[in-house]
C-alpha atoms as a PDB file:
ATOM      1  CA  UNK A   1       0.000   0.000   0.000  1.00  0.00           C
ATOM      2  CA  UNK A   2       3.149   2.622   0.714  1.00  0.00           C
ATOM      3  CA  UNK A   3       4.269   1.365  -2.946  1.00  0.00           C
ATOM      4  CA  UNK A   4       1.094   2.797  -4.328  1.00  0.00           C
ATOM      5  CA  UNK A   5       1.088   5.867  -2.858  1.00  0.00           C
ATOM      6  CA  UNK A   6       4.270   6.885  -3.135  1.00  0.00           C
ATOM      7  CA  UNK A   7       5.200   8.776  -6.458  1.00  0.00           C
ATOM      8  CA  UNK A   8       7.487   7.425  -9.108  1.00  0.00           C
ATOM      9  CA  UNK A   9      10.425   8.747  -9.922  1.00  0.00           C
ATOM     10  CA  UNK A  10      10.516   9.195 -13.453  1.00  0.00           C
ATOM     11  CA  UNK A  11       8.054  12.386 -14.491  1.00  0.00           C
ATOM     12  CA  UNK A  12       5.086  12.150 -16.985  1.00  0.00           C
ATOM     13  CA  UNK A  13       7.067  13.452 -19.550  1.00  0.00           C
ATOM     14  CA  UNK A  14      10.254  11.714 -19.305  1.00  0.00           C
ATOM     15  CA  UNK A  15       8.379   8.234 -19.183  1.00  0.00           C
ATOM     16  CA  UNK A  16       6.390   9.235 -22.434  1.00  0.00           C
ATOM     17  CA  UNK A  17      10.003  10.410 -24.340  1.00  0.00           C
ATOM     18  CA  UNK A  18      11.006   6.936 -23.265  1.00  0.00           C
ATOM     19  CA  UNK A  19       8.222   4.995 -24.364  1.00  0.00           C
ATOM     20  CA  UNK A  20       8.646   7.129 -27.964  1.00  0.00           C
ATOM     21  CA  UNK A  21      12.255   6.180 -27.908  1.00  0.00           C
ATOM     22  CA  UNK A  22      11.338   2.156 -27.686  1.00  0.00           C
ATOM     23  CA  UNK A  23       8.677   2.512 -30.011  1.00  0.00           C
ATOM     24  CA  UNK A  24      10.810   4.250 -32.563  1.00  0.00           C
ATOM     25  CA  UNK A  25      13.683   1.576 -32.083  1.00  0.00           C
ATOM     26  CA  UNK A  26      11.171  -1.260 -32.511  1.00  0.00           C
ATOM     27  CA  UNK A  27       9.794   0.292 -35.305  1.00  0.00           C
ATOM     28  CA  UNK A  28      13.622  -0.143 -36.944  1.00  0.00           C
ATOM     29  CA  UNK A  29      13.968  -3.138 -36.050  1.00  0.00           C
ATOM     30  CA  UNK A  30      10.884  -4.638 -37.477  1.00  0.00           C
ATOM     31  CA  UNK A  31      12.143  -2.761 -41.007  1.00  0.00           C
ATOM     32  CA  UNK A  32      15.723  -4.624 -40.599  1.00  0.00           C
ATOM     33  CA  UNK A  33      13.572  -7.738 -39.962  1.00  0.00           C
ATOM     34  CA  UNK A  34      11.781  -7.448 -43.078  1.00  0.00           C
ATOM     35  CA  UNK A  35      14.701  -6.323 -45.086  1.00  0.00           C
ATOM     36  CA  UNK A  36      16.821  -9.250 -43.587  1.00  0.00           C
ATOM     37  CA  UNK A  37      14.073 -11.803 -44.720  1.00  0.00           C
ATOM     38  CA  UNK A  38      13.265  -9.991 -48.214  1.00  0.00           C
ATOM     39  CA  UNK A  39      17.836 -10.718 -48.888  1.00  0.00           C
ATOM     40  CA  UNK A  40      17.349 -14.130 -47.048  1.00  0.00           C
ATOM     41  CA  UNK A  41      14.393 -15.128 -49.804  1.00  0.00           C
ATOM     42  CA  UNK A  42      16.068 -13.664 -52.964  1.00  0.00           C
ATOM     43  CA  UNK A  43      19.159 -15.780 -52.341  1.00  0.00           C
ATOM     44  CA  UNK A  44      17.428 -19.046 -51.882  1.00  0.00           C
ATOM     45  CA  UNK A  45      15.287 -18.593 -54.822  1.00  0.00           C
ATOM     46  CA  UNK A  46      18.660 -17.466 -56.805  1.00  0.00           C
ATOM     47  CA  UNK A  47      20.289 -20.673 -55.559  1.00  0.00           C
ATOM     48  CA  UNK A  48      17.415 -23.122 -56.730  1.00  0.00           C
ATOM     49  CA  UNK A  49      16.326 -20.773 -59.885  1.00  0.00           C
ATOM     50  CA  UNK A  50      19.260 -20.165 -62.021  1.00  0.00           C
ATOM     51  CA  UNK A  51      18.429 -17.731 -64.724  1.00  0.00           C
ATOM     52  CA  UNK A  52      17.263 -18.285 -68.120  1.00  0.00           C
ATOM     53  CA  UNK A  53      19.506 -17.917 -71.031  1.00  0.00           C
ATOM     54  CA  UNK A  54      17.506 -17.773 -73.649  1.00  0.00           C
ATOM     55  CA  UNK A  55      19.835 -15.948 -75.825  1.00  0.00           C
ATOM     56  CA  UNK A  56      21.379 -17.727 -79.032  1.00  0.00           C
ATOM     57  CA  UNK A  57      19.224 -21.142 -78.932  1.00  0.00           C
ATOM     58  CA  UNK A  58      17.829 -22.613 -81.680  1.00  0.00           C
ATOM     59  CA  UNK A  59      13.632 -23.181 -81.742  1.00  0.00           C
ATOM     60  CA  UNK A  60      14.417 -26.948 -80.585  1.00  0.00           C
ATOM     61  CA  UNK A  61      16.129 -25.987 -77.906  1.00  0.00           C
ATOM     62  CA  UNK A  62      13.768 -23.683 -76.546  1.00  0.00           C
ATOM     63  CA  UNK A  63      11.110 -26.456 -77.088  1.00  0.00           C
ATOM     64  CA  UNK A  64      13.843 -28.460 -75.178  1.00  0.00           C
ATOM     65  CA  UNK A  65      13.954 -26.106 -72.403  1.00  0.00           C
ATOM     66  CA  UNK A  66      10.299 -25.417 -72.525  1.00  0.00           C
ATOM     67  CA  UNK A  67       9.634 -29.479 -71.597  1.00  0.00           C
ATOM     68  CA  UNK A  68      12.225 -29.495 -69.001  1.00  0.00           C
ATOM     69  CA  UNK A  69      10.267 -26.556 -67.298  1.00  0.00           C
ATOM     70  CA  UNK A  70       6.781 -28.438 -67.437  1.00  0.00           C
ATOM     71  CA  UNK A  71       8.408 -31.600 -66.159  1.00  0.00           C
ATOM     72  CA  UNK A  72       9.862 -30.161 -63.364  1.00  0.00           C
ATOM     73  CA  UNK A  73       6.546 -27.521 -62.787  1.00  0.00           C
ATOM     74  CA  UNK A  74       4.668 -31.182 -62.785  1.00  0.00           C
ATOM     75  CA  UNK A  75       7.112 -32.775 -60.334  1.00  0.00           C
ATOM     76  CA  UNK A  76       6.407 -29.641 -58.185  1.00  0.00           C
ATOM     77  CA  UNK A  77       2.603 -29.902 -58.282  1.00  0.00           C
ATOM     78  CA  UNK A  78       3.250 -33.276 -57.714  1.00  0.00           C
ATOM     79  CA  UNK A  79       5.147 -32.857 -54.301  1.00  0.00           C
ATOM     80  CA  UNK A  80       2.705 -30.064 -53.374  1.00  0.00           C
ATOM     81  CA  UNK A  81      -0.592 -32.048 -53.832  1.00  0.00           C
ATOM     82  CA  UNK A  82       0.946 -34.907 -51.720  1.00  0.00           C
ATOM     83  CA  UNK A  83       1.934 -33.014 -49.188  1.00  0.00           C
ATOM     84  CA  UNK A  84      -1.674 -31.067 -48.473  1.00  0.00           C
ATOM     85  CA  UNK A  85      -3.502 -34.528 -49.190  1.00  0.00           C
ATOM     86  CA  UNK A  86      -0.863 -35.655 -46.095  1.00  0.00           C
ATOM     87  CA  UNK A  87      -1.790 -32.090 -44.267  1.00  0.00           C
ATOM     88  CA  UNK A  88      -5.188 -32.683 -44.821  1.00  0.00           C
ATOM     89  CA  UNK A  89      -5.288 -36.500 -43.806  1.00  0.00           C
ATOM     90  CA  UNK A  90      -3.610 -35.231 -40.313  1.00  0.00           C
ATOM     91  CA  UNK A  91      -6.451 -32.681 -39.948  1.00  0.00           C
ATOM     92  CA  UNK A  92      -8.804 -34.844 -40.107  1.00  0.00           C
ATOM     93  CA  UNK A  93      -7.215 -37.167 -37.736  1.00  0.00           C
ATOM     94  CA  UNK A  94      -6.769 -34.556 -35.176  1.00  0.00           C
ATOM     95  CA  UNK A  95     -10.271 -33.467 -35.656  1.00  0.00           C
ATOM     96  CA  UNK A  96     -11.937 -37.122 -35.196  1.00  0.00           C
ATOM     97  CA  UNK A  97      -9.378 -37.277 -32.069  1.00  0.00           C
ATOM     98  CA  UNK A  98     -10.754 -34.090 -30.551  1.00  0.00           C
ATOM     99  CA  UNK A  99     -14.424 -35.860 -31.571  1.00  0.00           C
ATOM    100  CA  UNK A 100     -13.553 -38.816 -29.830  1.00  0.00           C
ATOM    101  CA  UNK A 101     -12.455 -36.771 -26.574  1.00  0.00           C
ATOM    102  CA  UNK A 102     -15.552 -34.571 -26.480  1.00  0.00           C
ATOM    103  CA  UNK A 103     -17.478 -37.644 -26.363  1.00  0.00           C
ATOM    104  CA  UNK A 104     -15.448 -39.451 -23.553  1.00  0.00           C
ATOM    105  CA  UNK A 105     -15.749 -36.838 -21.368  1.00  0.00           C
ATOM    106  CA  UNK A 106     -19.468 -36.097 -21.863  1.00  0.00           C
ATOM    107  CA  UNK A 107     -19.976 -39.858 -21.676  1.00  0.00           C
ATOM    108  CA  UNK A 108     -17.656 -40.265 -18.385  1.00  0.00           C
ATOM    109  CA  UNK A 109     -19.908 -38.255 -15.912  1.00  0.00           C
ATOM    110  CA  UNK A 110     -18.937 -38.915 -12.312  1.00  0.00           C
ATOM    111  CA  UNK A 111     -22.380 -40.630 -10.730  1.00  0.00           C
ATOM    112  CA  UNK A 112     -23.533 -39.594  -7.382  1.00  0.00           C
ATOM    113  CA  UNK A 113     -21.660 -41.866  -4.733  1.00  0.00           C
ATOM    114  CA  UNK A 114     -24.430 -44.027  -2.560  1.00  0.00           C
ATOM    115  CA  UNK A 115     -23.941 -44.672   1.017  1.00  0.00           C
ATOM    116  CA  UNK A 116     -23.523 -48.326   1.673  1.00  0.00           C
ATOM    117  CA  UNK A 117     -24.369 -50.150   4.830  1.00  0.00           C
ATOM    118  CA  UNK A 118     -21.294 -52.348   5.857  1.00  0.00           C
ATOM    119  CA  UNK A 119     -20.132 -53.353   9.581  1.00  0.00           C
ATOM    120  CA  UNK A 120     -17.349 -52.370  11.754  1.00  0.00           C
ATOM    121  CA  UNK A 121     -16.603 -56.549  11.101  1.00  0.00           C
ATOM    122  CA  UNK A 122     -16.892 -56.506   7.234  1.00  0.00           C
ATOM    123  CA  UNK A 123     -14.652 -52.973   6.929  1.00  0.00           C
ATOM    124  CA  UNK A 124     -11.787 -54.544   9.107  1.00  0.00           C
ATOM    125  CA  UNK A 125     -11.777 -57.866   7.221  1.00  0.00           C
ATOM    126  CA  UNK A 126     -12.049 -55.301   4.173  1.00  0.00           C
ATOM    127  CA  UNK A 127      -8.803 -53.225   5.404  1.00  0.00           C
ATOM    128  CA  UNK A 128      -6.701 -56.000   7.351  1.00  0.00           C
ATOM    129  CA  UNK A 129      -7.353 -59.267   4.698  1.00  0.00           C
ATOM    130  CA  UNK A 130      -6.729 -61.857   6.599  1.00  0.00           C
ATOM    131  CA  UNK A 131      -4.786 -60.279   9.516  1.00  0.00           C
ATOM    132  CA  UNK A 132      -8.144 -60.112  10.980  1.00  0.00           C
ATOM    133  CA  UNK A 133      -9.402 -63.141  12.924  1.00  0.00           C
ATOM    134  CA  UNK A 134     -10.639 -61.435  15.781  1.00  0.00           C
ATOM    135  CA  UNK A 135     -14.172 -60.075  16.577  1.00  0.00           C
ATOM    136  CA  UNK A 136     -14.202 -56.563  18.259  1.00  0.00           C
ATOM    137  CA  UNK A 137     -17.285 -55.412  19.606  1.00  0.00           C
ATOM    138  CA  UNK A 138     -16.823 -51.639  19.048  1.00  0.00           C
ATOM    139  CA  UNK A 139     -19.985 -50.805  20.836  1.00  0.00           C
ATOM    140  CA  UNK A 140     -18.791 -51.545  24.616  1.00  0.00           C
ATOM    141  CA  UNK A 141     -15.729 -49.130  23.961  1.00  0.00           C
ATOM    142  CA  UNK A 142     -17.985 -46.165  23.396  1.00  0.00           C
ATOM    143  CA  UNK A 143     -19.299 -44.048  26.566  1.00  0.00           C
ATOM    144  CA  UNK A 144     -22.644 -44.081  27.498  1.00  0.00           C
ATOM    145  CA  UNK A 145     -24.295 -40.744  27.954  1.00  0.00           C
ATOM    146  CA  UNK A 146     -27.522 -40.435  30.371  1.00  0.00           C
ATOM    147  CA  UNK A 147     -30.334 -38.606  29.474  1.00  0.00           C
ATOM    148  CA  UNK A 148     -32.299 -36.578  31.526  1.00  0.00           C
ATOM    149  CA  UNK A 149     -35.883 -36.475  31.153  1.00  0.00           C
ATOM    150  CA  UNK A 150     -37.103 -33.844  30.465  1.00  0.00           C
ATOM    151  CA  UNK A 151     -39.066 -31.449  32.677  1.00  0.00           C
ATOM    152  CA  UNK A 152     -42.697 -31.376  30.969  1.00  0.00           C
ATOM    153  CA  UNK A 153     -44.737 -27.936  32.317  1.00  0.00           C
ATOM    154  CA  UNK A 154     -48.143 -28.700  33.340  1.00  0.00           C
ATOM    155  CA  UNK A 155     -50.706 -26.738  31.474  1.00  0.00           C
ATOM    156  CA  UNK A 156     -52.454 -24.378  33.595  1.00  0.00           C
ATOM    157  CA  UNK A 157     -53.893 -21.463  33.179  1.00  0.00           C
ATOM    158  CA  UNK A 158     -52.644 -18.756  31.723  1.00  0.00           C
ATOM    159  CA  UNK A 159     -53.867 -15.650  33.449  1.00  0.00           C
ATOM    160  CA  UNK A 160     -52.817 -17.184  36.844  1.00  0.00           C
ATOM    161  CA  UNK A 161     -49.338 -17.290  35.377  1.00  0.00           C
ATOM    162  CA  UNK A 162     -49.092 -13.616  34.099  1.00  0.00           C
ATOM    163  CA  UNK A 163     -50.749 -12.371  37.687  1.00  0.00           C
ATOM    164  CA  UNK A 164     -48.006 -13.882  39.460  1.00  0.00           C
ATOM    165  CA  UNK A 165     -45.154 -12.952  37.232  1.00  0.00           C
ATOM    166  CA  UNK A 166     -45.894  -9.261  36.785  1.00  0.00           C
ATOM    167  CA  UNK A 167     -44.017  -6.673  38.536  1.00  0.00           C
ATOM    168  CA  UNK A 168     -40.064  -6.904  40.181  1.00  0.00           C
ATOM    169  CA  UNK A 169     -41.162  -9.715  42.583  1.00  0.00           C
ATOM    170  CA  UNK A 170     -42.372 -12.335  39.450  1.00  0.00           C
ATOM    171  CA  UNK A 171     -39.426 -11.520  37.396  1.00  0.00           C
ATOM    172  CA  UNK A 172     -36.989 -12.407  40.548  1.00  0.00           C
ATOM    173  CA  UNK A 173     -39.177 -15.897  40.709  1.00  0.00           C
ATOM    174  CA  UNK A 174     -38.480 -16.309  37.356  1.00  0.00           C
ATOM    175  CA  UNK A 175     -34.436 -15.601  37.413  1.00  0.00           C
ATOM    176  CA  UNK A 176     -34.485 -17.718  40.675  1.00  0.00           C
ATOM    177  CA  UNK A 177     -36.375 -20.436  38.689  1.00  0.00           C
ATOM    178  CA  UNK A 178     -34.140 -20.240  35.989  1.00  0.00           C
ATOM    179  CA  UNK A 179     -31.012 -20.382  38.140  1.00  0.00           C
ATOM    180  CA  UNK A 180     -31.788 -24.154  39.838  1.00  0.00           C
END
């Protein structure tokens, strides 16, 4: 509670020229990022795409050439359909799994546990196995407790009652009564 009242030292302003300072420097290096990536691509795609020379062939050869591309273009589609049919396959999969686990855990509802009747006798023979030979009667260990009967009132009447107990003198016969 002291933390939050006391003040902080860095002012309004200098906290907002700090918070433009790291918003401007991770503003730059998001643009590095990018540029970094955009270099990164280019040079892969250089290294796998070498560039045409289509300078000084003949019209076979650049029928040649054109074949080669479609091949490998087909080889490509090729590679890509397999691997979304594959992509797709494990979609599915994980979608029937997910299925599968919504339905075990609507279907596994924990049921309302019953009380069941079962002697002293049967739970030791139940805990000990066959450690337990002996019969203890657990009901002449426990205490016995009297009970007093109690005082019933005898039904009189009413006005007699209120006569007697009105004024200082009644409610002394009444704390006095009380008391024993």
């Amino acid at each position: 509670m002291a933390d939050a009242q006391r003040k902080s030292k860095i002012s309004s302003s200098r906290r907002l020229g700090l918070k433009i300072k790291m918003l401007t420097t991770a503003q730059e290096m998001l643009m590095v990022e990018k540029e970094d990536k955009k270099k990164e691509r280019d040079t892969i795609l250089s290294e796998r795409v070498p560039p045409l020379k289509l300078s000084g062939l003949s019209v076979q050869e650049l029928q040649d050439l054109c074949k080669d591309l479609h091949h490998k273009i087909d080889v490509v589609d090729e590679e890509r359909y397999d691997i979304g049919v594959k992509v797709a396959k494990n979609d599915k999969e994980i979608q029937e799994m997910s299925q599968k686990i919504f339905e075990l855990r609507s279907k596994l509802k924990r049921p309302a546990l019953k009380r069941v009747k079962i002697s002293a006798e049967a739970m030791l023979s139940v805990l000990l196995g066959s450690k337990h030979k002996e019969s203890i009667d657990f009901k002449a260990n426990l205490k016995t407790v009297k009970k007093e009967e109690e005082k019933k009132e005898e039904v009189t009447d009413w006005r007699k009652n209120v006569e007697a107990m009105s004024g200082m003198e009644g409610r002394k016969k009444l704390f006095d009564a009380g008391g024993q």
